[in-house]
N, C-alpha and C. Protein backbone atom coordinates (compact mmCIF):
# COMPACT_ATOMS: atom_id res chain seq x y z
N UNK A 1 35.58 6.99 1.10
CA UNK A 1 34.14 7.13 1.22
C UNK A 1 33.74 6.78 2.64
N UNK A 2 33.06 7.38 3.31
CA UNK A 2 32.43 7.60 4.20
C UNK A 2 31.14 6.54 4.88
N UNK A 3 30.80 6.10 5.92
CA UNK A 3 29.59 4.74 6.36
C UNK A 3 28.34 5.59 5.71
N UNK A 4 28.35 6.79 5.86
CA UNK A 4 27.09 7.50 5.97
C UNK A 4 26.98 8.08 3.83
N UNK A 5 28.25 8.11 3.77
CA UNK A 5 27.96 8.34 2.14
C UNK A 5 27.72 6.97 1.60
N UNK A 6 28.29 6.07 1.61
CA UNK A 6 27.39 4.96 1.37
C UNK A 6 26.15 4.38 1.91
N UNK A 7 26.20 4.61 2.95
CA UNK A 7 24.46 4.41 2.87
C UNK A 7 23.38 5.37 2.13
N UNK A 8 24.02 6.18 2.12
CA UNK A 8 23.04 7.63 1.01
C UNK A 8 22.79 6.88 -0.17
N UNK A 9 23.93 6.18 -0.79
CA UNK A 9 24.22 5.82 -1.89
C UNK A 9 23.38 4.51 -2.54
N UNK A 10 23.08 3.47 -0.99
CA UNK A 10 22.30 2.56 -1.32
C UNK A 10 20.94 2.96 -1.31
N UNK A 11 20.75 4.32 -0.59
CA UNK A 11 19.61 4.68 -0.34
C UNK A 11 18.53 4.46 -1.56
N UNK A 12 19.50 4.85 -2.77
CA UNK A 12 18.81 5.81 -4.09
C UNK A 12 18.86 4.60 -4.94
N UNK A 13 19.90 3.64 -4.97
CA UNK A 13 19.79 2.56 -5.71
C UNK A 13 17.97 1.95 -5.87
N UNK A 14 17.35 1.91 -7.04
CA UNK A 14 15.78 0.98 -7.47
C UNK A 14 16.20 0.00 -6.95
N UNK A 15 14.97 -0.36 -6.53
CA UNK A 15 15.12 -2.18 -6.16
C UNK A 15 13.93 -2.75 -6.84
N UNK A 16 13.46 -3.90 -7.50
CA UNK A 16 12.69 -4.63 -7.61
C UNK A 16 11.32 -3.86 -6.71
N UNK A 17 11.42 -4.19 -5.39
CA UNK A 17 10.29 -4.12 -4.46
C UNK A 17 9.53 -2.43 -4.30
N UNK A 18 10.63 -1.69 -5.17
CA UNK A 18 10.32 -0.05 -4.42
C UNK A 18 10.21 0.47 -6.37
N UNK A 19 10.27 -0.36 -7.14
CA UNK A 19 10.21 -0.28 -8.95
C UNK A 19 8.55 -0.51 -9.20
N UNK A 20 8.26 -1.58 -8.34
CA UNK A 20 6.65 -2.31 -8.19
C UNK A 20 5.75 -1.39 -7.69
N UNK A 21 5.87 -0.80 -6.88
CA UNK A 21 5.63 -0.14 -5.58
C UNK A 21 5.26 1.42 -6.44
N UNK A 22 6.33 2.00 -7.25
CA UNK A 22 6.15 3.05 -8.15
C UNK A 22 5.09 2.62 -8.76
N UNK A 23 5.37 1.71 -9.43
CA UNK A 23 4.50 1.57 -11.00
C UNK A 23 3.22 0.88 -10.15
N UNK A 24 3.14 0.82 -9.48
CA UNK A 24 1.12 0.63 -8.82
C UNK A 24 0.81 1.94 -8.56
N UNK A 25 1.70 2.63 -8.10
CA UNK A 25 1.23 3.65 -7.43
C UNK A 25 0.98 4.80 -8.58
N UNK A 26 1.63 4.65 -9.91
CA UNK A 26 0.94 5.56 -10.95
C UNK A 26 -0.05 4.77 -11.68
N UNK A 27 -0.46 3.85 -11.75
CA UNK A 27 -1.24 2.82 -12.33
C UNK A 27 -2.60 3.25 -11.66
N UNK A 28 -2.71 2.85 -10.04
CA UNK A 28 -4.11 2.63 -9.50
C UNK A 28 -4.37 4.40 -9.32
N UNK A 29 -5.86 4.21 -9.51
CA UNK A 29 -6.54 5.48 -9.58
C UNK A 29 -6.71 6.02 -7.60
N UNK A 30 -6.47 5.58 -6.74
CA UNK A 30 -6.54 5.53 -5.40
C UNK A 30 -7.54 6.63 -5.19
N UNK A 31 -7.36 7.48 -5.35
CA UNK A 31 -7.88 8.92 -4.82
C UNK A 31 -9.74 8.22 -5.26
N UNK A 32 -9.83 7.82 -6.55
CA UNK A 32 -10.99 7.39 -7.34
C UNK A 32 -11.66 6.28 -6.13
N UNK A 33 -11.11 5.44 -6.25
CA UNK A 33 -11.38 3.74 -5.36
C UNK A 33 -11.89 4.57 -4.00
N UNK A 34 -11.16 5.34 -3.50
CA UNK A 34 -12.19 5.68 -2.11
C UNK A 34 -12.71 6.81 -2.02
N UNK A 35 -12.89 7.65 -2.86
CA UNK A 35 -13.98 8.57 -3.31
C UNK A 35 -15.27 7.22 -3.78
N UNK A 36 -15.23 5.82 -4.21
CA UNK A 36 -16.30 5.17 -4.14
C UNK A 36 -16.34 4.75 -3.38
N UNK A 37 -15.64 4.33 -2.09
CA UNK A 37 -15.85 2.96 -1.45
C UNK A 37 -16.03 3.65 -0.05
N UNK A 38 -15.86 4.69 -0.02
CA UNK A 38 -15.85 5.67 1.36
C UNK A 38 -17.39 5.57 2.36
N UNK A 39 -18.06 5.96 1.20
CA UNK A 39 -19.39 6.10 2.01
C UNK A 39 -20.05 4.73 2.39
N UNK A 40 -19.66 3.44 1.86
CA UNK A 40 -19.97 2.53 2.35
C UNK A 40 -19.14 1.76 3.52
N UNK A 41 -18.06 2.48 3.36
CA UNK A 41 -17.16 1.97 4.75
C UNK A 41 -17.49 1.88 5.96
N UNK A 42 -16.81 1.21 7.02
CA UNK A 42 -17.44 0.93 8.40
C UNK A 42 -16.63 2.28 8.60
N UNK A 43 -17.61 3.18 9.70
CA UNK A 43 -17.11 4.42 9.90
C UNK A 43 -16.66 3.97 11.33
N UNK A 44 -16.69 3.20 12.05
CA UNK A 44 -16.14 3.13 13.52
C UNK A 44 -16.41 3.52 14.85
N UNK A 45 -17.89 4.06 14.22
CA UNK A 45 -18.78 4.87 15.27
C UNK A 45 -18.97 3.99 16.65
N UNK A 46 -19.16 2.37 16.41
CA UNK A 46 -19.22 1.76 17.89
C UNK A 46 -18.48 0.84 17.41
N UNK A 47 -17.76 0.30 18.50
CA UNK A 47 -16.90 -1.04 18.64
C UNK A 47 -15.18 -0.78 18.51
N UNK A 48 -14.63 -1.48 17.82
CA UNK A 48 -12.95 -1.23 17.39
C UNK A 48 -13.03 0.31 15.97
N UNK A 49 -12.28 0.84 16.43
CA UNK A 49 -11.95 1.50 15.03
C UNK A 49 -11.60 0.79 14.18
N UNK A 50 -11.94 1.18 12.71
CA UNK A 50 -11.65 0.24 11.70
C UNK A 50 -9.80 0.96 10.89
N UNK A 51 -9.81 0.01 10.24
CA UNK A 51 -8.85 0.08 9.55
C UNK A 51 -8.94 1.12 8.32
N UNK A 52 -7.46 1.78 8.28
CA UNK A 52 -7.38 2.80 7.57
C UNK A 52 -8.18 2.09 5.83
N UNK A 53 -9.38 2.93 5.17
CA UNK A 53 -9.59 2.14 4.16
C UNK A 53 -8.63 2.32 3.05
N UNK A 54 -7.61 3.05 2.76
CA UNK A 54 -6.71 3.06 1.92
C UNK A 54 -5.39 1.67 1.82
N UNK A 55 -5.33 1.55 3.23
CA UNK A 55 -4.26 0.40 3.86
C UNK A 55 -5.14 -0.55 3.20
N UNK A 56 -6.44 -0.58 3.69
CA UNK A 56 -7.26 -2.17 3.12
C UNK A 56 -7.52 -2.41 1.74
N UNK A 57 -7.30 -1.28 0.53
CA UNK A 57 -7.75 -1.52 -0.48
C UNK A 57 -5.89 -2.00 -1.06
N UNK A 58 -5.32 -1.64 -0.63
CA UNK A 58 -3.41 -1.91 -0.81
C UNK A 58 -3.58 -3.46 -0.81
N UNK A 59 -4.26 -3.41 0.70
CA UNK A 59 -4.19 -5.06 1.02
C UNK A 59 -4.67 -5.94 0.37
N UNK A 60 -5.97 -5.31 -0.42
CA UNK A 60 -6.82 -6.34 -1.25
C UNK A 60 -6.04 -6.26 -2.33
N UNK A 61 -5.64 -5.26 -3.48
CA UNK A 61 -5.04 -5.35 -4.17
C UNK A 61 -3.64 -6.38 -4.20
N UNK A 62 -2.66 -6.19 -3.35
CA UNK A 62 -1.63 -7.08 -3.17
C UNK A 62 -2.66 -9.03 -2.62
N UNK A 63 -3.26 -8.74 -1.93
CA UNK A 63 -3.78 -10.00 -2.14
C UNK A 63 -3.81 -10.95 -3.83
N UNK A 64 -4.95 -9.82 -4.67
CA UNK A 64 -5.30 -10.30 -6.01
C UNK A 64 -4.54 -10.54 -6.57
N UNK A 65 -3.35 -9.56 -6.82
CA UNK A 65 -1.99 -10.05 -7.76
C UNK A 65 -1.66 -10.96 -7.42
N UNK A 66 -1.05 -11.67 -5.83
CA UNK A 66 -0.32 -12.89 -5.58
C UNK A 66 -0.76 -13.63 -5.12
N UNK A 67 -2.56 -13.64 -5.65
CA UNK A 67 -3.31 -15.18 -5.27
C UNK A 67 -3.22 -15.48 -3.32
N UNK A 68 -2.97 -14.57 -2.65
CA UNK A 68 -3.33 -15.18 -1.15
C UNK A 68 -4.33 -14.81 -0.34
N UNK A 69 -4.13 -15.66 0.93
CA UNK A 69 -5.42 -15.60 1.46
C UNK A 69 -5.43 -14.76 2.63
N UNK A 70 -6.36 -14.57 3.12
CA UNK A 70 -6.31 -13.62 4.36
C UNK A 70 -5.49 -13.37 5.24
N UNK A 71 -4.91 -14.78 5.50
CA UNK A 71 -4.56 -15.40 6.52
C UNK A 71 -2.60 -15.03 6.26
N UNK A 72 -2.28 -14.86 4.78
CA UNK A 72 -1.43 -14.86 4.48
C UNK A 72 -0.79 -13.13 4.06
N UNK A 73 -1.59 -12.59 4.56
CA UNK A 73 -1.30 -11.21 4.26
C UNK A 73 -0.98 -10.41 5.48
């Protein structure tokens, strides 16, 4: 076996972190959450561009599940 056929091989192996990662991602309604949260978003018109709001609702979500704080994300 080959460096490159085994790495293919670990490629495909589930892990814990990419099993989680599935099952939120058929769980949360996403498309829904910023079809609401869109029009109230900071659009970025003056100052810093803001943050992608899809990245920030990930972020809040992973916040809520594991109880942390801003600071820790």
């Amino acid at each position: 076996m080959s460096l490159s056929g085994l790495s293919d091989e670990l490629a495909q192996v589930p892990t814990k972190k990419k099993e989680f990662l599935e099952q939120i991602e058929r769980i949360v309604p996403w498309g829904r959450w910023i079809a609401m949260i869109k029009p109230c978003y900071y659009k970025g018109e003056r100052g810093n561009k803001p943050y992608y709001l899809e990245l920030m609702l990930r972020l809040y979500l992973l916040q809520n599940l594991y109880n942390l704080s801003d600071e820790a994300t």
